[in-house]
Protein backbone atom coordinates (compact mmCIF):
# COMPACT_ATOMS: atom_id res chain seq x y z
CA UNK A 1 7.37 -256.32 -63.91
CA UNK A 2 6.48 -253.67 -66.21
CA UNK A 3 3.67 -252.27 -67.84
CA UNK A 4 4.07 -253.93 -71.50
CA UNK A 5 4.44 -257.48 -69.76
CA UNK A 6 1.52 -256.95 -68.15
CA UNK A 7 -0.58 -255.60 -70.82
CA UNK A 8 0.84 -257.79 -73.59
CA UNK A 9 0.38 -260.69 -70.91
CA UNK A 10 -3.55 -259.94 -70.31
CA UNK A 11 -3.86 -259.86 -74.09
CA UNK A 12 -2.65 -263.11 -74.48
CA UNK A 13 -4.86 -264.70 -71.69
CA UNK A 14 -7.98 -262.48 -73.12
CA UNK A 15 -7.30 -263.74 -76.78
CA UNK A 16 -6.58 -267.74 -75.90
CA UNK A 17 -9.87 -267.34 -73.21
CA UNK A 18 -11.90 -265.88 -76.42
CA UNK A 19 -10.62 -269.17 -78.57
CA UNK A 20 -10.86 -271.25 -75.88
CA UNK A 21 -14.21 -270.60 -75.28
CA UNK A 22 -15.19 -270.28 -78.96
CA UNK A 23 -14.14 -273.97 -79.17
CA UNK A 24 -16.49 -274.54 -75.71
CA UNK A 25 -19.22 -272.98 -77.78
CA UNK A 26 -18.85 -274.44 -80.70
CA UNK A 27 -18.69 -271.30 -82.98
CA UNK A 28 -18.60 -272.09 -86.88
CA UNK A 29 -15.07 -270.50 -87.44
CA UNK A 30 -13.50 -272.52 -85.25
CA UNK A 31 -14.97 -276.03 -85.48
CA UNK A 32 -15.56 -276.15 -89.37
CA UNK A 33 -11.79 -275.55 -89.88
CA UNK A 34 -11.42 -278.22 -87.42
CA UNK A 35 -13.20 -280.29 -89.18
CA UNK A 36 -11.70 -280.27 -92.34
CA UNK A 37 -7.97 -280.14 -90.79
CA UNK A 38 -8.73 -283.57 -89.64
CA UNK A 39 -8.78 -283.05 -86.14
CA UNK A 40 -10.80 -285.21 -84.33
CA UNK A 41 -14.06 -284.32 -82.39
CA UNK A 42 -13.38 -286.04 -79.53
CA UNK A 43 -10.60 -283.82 -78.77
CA UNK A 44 -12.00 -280.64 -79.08
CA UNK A 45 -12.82 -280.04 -75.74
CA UNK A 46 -9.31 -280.77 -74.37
CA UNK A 47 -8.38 -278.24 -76.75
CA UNK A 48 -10.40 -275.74 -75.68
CA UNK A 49 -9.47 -276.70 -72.54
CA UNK A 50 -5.69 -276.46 -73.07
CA UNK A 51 -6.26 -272.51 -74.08
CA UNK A 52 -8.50 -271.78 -71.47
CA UNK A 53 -5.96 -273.30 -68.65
CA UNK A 54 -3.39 -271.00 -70.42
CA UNK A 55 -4.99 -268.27 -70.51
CA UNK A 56 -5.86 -268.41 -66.58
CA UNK A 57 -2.29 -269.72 -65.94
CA UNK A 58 -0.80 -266.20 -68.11
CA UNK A 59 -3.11 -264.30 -65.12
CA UNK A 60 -2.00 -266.50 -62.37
CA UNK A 61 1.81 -265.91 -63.60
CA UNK A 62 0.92 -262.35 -63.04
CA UNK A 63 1.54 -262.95 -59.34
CA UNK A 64 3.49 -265.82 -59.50
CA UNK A 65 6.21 -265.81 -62.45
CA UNK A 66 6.49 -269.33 -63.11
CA UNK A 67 3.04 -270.36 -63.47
CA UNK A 68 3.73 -267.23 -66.00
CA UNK A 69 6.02 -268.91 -67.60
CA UNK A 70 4.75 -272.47 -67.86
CA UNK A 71 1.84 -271.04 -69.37
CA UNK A 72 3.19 -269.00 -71.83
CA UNK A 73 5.74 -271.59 -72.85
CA UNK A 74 2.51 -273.95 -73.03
CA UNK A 75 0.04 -271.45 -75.33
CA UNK A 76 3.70 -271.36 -77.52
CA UNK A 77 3.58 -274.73 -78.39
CA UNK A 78 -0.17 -275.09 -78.98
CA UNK A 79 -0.25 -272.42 -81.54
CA UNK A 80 3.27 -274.07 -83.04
CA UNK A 81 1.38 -277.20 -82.87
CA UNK A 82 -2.00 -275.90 -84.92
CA UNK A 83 0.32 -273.80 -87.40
CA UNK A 84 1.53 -276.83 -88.27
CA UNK A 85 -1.75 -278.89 -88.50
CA UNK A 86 -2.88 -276.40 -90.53
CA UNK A 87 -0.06 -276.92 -92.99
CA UNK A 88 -0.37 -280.47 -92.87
CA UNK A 89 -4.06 -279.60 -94.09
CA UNK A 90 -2.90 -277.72 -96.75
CA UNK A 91 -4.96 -274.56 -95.97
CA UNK A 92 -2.20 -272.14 -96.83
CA UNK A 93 -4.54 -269.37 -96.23
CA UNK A 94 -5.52 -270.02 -92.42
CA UNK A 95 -1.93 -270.26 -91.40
CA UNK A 96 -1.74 -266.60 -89.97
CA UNK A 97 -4.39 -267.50 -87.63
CA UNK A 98 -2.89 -269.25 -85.20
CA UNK A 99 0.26 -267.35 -85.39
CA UNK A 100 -1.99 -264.44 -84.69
CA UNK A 101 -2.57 -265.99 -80.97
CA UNK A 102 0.98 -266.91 -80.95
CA UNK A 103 2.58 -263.46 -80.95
CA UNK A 104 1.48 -262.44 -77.92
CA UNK A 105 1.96 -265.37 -76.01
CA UNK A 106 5.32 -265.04 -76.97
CA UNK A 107 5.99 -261.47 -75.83
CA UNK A 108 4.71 -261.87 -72.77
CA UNK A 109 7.29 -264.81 -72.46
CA UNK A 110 10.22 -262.65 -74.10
CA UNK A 111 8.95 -259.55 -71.79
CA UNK A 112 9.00 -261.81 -68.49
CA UNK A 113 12.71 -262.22 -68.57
């Protein structure tokens, strides 16, 4: 394991705990976009959720690769998953956010191999 997996790895779990729990707290930024991509309320929590799990299961995979990797596959396809809701919404100009968390989700996965 080297040093960039690991620190591109806890910067992946530290960025989807932060949304995560910025979903959990109901911060503006993330629940008015919500809002108006037409996701529905009731599912914000297992959202939140989902990152949060992610983000513990990129630390877990720390000492045992494939929680690692299950994880990081998983935080992949959530942030695939809101890019495109936020294309179906049409809001051109918040499509760099989720791509943002993304990135490093993906590194660590390209970096655990």
């Amino acid at each position: 394991m080297s040093v960039a997996h690991v620190v591109v790895t806890v910067l992946a779990a530290v960025m989807a705990g932060f949304s995560g729990w910025s979903v959990f707290a109901r911060a503006a930024y993330v629940v008015q976009p919500l809002a108006e991509y037409g996701v529905p309320q009731p599912w914000w929590n297992l959202l939140g959720a989902a990152k949060a799990a992610g983000a513990l299961g990129l630390l877990v995979g720390l000492f045992v690769p494939v929680i690692g990797v299950l994880a990081a596959v998983g935080l992949v396809l959530y942030f695939a998953g809101a890019a495109v809701t936020v294309l179906r919404a049409r809001a051109y100009a918040h499509v760099p956010f989720p791509l943002i968390y993304l990135a490093p989700a993906a590194a660590s996965l390209v970096l655990h191999a």
